[in-house]
C-alpha atoms as a PDB file:
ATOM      1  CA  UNK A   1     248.227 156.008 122.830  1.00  0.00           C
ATOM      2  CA  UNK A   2     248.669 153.414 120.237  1.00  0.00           C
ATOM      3  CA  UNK A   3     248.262 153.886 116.427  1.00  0.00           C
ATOM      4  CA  UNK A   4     247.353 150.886 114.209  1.00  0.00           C
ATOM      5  CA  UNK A   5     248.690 151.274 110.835  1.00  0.00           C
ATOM      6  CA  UNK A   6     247.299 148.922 108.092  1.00  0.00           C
ATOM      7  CA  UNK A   7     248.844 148.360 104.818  1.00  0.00           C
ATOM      8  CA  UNK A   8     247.506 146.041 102.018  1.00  0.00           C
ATOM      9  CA  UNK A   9     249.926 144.555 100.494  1.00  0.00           C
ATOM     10  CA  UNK A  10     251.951 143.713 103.807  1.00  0.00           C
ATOM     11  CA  UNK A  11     254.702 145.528 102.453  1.00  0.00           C
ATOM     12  CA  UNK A  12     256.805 147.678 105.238  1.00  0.00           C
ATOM     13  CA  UNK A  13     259.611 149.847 104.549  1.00  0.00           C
ATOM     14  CA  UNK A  14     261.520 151.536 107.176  1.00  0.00           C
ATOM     15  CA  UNK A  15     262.857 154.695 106.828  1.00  0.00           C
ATOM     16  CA  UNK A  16     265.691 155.817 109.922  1.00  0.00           C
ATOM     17  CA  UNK A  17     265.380 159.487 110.368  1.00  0.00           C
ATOM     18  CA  UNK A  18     269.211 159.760 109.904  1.00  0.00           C
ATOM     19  CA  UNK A  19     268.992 158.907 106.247  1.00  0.00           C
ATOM     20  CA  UNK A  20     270.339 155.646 106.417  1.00  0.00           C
ATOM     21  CA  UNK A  21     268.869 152.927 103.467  1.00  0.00           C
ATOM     22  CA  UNK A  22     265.635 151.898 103.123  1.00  0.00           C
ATOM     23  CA  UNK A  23     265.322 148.243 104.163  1.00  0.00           C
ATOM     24  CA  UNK A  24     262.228 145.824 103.755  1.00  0.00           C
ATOM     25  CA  UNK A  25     261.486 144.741 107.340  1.00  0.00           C
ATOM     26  CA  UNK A  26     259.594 141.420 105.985  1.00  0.00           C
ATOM     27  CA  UNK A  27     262.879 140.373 103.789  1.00  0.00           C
ATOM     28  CA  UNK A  28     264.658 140.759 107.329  1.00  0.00           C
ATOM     29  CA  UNK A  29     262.313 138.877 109.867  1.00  0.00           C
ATOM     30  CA  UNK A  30     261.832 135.878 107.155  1.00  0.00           C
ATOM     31  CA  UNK A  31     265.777 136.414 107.095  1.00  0.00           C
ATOM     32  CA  UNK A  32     265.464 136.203 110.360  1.00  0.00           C
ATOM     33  CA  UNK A  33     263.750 132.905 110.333  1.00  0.00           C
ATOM     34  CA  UNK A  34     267.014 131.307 108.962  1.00  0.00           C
ATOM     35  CA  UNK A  35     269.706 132.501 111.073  1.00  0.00           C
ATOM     36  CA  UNK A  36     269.878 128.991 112.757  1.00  0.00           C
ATOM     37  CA  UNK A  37     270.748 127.313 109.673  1.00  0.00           C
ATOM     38  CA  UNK A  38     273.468 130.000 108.822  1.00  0.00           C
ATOM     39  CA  UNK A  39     277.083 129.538 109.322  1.00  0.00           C
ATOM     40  CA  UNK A  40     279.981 131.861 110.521  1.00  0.00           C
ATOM     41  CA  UNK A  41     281.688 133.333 107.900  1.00  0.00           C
ATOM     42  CA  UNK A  42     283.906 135.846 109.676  1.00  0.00           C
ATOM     43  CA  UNK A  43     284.651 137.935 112.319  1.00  0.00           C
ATOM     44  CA  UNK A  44     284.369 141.942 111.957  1.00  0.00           C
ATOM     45  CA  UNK A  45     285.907 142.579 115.012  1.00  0.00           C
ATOM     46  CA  UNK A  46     289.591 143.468 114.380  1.00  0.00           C
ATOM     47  CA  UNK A  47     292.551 142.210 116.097  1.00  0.00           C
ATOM     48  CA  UNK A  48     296.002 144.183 116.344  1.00  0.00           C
ATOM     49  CA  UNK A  49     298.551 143.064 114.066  1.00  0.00           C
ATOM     50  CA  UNK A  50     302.130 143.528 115.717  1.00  0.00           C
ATOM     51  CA  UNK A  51     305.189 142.712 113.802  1.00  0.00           C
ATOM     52  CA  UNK A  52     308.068 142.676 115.700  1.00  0.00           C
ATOM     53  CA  UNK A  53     311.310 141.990 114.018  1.00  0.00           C
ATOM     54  CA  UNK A  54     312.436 143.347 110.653  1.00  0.00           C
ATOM     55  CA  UNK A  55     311.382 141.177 108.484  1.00  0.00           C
ATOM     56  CA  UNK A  56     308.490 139.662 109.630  1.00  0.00           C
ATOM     57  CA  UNK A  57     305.537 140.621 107.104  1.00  0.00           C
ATOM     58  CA  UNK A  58     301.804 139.723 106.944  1.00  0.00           C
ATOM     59  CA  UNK A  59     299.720 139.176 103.569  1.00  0.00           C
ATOM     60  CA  UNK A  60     296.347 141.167 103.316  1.00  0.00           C
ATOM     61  CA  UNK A  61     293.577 142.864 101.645  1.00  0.00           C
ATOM     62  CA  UNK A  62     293.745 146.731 102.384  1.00  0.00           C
ATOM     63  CA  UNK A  63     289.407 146.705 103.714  1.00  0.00           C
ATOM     64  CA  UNK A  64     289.695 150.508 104.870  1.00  0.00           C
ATOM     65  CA  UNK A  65     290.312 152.552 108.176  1.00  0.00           C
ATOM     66  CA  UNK A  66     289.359 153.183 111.305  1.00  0.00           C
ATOM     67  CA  UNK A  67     289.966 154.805 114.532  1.00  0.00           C
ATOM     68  CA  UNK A  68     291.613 153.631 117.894  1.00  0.00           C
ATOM     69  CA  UNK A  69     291.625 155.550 120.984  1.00  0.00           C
ATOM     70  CA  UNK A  70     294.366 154.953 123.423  1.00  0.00           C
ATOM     71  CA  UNK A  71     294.999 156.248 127.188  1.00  0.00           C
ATOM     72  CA  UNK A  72     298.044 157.575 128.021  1.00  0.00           C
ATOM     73  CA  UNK A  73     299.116 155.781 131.176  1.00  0.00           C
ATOM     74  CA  UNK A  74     300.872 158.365 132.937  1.00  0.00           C
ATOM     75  CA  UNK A  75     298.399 161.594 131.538  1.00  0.00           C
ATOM     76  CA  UNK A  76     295.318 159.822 131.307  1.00  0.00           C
ATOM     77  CA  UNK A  77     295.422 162.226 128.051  1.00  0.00           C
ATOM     78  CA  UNK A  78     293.279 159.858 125.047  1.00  0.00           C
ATOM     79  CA  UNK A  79     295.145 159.727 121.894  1.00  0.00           C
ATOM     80  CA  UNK A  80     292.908 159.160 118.546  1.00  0.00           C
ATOM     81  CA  UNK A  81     294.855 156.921 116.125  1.00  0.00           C
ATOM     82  CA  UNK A  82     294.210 155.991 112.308  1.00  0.00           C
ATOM     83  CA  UNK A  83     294.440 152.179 111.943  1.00  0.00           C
ATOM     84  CA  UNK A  84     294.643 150.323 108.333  1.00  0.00           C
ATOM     85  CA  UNK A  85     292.412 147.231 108.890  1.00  0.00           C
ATOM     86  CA  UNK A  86     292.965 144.049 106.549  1.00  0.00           C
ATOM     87  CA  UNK A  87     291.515 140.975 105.572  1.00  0.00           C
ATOM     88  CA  UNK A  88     294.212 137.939 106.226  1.00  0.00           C
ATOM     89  CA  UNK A  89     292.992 134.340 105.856  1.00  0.00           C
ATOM     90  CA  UNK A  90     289.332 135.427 106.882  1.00  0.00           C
ATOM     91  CA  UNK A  91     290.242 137.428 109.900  1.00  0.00           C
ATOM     92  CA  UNK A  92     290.034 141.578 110.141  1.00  0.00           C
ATOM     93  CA  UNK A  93     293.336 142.781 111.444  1.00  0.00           C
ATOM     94  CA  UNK A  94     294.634 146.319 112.248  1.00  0.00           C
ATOM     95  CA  UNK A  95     297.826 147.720 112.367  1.00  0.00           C
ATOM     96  CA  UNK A  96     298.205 151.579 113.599  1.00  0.00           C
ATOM     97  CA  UNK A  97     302.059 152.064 113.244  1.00  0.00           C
ATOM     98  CA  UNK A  98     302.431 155.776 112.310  1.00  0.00           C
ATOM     99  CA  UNK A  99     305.090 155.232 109.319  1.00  0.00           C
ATOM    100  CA  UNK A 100     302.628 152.138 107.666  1.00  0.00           C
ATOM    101  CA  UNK A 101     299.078 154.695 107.656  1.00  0.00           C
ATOM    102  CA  UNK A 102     301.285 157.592 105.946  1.00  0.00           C
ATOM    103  CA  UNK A 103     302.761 154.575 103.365  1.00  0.00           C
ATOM    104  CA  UNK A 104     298.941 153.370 102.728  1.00  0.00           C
ATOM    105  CA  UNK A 105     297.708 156.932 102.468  1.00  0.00           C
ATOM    106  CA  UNK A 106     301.137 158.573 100.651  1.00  0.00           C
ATOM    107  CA  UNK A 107     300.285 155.105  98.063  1.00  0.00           C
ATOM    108  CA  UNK A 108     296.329 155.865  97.683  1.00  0.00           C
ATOM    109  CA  UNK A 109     295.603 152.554  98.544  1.00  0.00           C
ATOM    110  CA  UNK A 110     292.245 151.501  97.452  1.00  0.00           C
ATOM    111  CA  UNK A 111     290.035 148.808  98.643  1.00  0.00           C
ATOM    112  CA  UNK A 112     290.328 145.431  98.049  1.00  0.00           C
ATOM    113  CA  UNK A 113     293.987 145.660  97.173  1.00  0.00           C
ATOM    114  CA  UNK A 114     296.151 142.717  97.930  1.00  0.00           C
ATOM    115  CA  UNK A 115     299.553 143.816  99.586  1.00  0.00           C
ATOM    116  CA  UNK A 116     302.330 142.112 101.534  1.00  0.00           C
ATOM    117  CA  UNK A 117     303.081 144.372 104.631  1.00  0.00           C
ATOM    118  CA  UNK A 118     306.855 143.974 105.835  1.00  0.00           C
ATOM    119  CA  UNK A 119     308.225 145.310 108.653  1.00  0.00           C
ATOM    120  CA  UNK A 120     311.646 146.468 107.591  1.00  0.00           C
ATOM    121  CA  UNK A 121     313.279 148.116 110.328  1.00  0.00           C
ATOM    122  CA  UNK A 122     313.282 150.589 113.126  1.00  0.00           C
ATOM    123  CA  UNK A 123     314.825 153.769 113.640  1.00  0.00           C
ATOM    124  CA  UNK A 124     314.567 155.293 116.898  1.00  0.00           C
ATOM    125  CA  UNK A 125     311.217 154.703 117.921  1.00  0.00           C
ATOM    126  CA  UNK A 126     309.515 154.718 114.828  1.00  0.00           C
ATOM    127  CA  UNK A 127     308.783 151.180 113.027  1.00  0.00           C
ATOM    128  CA  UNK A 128     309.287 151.592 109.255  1.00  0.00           C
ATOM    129  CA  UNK A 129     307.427 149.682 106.547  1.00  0.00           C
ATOM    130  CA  UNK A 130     307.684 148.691 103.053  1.00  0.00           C
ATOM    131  CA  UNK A 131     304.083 147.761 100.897  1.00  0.00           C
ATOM    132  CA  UNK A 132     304.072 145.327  98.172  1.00  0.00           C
ATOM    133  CA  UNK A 133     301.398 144.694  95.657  1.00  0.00           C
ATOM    134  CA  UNK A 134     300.324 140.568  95.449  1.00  0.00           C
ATOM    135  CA  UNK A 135     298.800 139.525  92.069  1.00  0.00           C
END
């Protein structure tokens, strides 16, 4: 069974049951319209940032966290990890090394901070880090 819905002033809203934000669905399709004439800006989807010799450092903006789940090979056991992600040179990277998530969290890193992340040596297994604000 359909249901026609009428509205005068052509003005929809959209409301997700899962109180996400309002959005106006005519602002999006005329939006819509343009998307050929739009250019890439940047890619969200994160690449892993490995440094691997002391010294070796990357330059980013601290953008926030998020999650990685790895399989353990032998186990098949999944592991959740907490990742930093950055911006660097328009490009989302993420780094997950146990010792750099504890400095960024230990540090209250906020978002949109400009650091210098340097990989500074390794003892045992464990990868240590050192952060350093840019201005």
């Amino acid at each position: 069974m359909s249901q026609e819905l009428t509205n005068p002033n052509q003005s929809v809203e959209i409301t997700p049951a899962n109180d996400q934000p309002t959005f106006d669905l005519n602002a999006m399709i005329e939006k819509s319209a343009q998307l050929s004439k739009l250019k890439p800006m940047i890619t969200l989807t994160a690449d892993y940032i490995e440094l691997e010799k002391p010294s070796e450092f990357f330059d980013g903006i601290f953008i926030g966290w998020q999650n990685m789940d790895l399989t353990d090979q032998l186990t098949g056991e999944v592991k959740r990890l907490k990742a930093g992600r950055f911006l660097c040179n328009k490009q989302v990277k993420i780094n997950a090394g146990t010792v750099l998530v504890k400095e960024l969290e230990r540090a209250n890193i906020e978002l949109g901070t400009a650091l210098r992340v340097t990989y500074t040596k390794k003892e045992g297994n464990t990868k240590l880090y050192s952060l350093t604000l840019l201005g």
